[in-house]
C-alpha atoms as a PDB file:
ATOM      1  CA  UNK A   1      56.708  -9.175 -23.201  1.00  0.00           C
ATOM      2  CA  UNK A   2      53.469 -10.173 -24.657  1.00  0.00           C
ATOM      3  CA  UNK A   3      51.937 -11.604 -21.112  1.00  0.00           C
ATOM      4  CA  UNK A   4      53.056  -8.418 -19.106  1.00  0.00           C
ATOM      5  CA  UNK A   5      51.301  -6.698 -21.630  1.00  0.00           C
ATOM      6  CA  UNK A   6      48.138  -8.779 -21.213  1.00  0.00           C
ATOM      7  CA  UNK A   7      48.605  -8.333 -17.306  1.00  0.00           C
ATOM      8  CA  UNK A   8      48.465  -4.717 -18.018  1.00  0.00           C
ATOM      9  CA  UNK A   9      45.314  -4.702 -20.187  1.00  0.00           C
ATOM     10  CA  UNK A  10      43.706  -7.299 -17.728  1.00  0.00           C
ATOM     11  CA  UNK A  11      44.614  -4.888 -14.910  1.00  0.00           C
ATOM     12  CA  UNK A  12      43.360  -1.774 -16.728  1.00  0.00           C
ATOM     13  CA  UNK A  13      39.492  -3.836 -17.350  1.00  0.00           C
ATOM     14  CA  UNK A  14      39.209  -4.605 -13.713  1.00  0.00           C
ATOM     15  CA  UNK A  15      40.085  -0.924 -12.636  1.00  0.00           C
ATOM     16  CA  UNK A  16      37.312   0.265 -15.087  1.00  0.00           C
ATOM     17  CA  UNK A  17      34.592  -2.305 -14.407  1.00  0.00           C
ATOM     18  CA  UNK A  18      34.991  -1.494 -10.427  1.00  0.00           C
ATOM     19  CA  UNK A  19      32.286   1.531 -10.274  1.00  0.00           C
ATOM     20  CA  UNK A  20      29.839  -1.480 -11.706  1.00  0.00           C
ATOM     21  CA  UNK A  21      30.936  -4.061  -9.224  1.00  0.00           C
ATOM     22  CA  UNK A  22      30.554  -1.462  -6.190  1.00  0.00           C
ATOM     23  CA  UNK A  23      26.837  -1.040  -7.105  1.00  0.00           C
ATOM     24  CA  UNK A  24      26.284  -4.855  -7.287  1.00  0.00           C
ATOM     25  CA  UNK A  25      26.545  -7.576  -9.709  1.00  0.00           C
ATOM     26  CA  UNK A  26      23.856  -7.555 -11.979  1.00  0.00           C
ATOM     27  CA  UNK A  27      20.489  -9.465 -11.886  1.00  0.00           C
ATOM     28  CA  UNK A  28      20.682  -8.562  -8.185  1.00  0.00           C
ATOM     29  CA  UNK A  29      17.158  -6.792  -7.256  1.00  0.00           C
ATOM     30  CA  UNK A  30      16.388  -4.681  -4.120  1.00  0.00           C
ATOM     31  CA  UNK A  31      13.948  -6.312  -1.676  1.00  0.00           C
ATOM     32  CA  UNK A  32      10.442  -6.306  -2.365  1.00  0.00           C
ATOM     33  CA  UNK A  33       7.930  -4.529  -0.454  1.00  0.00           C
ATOM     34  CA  UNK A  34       6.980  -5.580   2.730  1.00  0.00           C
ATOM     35  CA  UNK A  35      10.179  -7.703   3.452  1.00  0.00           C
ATOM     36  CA  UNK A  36      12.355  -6.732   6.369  1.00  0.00           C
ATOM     37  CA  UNK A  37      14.638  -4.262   5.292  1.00  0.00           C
ATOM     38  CA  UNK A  38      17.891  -4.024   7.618  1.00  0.00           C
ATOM     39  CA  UNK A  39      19.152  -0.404   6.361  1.00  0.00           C
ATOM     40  CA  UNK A  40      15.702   0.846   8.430  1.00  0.00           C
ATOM     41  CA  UNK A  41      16.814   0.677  12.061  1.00  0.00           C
ATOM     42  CA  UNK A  42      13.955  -1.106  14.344  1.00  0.00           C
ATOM     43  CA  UNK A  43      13.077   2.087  16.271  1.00  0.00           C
ATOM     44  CA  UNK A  44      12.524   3.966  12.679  1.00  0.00           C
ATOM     45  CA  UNK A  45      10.558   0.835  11.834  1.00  0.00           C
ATOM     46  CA  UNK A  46       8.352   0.898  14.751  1.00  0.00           C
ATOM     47  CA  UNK A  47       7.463   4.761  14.267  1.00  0.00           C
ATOM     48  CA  UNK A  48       6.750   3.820  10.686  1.00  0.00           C
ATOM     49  CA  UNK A  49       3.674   0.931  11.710  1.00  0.00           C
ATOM     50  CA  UNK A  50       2.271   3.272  14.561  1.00  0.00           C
ATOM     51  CA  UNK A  51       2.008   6.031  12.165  1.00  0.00           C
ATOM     52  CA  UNK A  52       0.639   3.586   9.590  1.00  0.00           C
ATOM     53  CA  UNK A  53      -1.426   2.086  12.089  1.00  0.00           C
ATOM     54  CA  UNK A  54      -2.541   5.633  13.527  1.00  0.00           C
ATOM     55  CA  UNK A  55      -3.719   6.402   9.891  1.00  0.00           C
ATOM     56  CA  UNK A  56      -5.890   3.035   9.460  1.00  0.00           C
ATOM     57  CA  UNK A  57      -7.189   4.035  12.702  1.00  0.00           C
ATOM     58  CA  UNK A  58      -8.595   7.252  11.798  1.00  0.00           C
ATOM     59  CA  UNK A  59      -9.643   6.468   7.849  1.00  0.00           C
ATOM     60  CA  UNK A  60     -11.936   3.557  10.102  1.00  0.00           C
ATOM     61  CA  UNK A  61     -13.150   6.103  12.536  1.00  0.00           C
ATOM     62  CA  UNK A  62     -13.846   8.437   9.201  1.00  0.00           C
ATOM     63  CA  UNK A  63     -15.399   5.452   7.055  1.00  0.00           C
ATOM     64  CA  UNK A  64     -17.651   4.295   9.550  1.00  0.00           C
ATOM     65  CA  UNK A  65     -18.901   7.907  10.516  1.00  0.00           C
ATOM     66  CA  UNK A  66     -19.527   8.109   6.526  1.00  0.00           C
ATOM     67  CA  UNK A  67     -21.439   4.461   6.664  1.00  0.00           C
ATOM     68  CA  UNK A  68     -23.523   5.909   9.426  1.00  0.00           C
ATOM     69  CA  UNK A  69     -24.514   9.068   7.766  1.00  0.00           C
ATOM     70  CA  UNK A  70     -25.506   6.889   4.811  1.00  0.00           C
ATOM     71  CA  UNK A  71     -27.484   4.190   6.607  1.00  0.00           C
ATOM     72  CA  UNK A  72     -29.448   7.215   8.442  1.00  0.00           C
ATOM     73  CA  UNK A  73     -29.615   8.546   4.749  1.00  0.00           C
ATOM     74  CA  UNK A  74     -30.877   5.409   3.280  1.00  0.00           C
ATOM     75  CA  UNK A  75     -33.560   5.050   5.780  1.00  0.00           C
ATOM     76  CA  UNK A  76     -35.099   7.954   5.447  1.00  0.00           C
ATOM     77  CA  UNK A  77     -35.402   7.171   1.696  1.00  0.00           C
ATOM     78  CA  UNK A  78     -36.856   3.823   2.866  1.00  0.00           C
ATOM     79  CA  UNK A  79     -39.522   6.058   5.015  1.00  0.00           C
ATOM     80  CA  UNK A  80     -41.141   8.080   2.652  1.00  0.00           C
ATOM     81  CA  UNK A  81     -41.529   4.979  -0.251  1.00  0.00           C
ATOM     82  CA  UNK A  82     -43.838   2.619   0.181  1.00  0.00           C
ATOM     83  CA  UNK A  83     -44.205  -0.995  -1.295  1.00  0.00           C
ATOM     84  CA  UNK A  84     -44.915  -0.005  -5.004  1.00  0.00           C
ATOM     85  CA  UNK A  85     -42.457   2.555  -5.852  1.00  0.00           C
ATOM     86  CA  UNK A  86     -38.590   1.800  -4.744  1.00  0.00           C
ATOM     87  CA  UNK A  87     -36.440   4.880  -5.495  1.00  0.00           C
ATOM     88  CA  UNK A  88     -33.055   4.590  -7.615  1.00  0.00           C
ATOM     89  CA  UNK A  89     -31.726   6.751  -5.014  1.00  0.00           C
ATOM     90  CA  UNK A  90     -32.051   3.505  -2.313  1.00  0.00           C
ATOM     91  CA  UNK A  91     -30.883   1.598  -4.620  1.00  0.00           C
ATOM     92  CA  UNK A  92     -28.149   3.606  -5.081  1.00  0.00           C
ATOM     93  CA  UNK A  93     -27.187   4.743  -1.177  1.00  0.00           C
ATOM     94  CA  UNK A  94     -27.245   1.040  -0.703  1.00  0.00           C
ATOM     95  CA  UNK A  95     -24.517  -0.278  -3.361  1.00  0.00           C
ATOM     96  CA  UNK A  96     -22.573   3.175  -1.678  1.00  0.00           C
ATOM     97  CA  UNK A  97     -23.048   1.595   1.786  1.00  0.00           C
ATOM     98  CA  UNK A  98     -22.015  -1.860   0.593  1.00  0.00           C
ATOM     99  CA  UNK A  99     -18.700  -0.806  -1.173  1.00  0.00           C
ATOM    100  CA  UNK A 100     -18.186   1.309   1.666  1.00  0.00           C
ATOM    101  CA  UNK A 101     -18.741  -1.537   4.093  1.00  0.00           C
ATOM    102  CA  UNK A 102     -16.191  -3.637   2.074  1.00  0.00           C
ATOM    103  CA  UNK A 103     -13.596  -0.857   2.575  1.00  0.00           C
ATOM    104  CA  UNK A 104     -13.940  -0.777   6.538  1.00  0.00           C
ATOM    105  CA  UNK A 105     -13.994  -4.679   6.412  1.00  0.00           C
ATOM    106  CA  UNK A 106     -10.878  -4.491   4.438  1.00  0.00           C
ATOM    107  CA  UNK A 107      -8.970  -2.173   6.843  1.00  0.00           C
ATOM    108  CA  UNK A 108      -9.990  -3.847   9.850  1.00  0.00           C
ATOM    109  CA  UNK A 109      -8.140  -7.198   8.891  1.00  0.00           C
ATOM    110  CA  UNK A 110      -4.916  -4.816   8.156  1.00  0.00           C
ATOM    111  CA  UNK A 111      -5.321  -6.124   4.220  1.00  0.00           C
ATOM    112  CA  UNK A 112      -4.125  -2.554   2.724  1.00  0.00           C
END
């Protein structure tokens, strides 16, 4: 009598830990960023990296129109100064156009 009622019980714990098992055991994690993920079928995927890529594309084509505008900018500065007096606004334009400059670098190699 005792064991069929410890069947019972045991029977009763697995039936009410099943919703927990069905999610996964614990400790398991989901797969971090950047890994393959198989729920995403490959076409999906490959929409997903043209459209990322089509973005990089244009922030480049928007950043280097910006680094343009700022070297023309900086220039100009450059023009009207001469050798004793150097402007914090060159100074200035130039750490913009070197941070700037980073960023396109950056975007080229595909590091974002």
């Amino acid at each position: 009598m005792h064991s069929k009622f410890a069947f019972a019980f045991f029977v009763f714990i697995l039936i009410g830990l099943q919703p927990f098992f069905a999610q996964g055991l614990p400790g398991q994690f989901p797969p971090p960023p950047g890994s393959t993920n198989p729920d995403i079928p490959s076409r999906e995927k490959k929409e997903m990296e043209k459209k990322a890529n089509e973005q990089r594309h244009a922030d480049l084509k928007r950043d280097t129109d910006k680094l343009l505008q700022l070297s023309t900018e900086l220039k100009q500065y450059v023009d009207r100064s001469n050798e004793n007096i150097l402007s914090v606004d060159v100074v200035k334009k130039a750490e913009e156009i070197e941070k700037l400059a980073h960023s396109v670098k950056v975007k080229m190699k595909g590091d974002n």
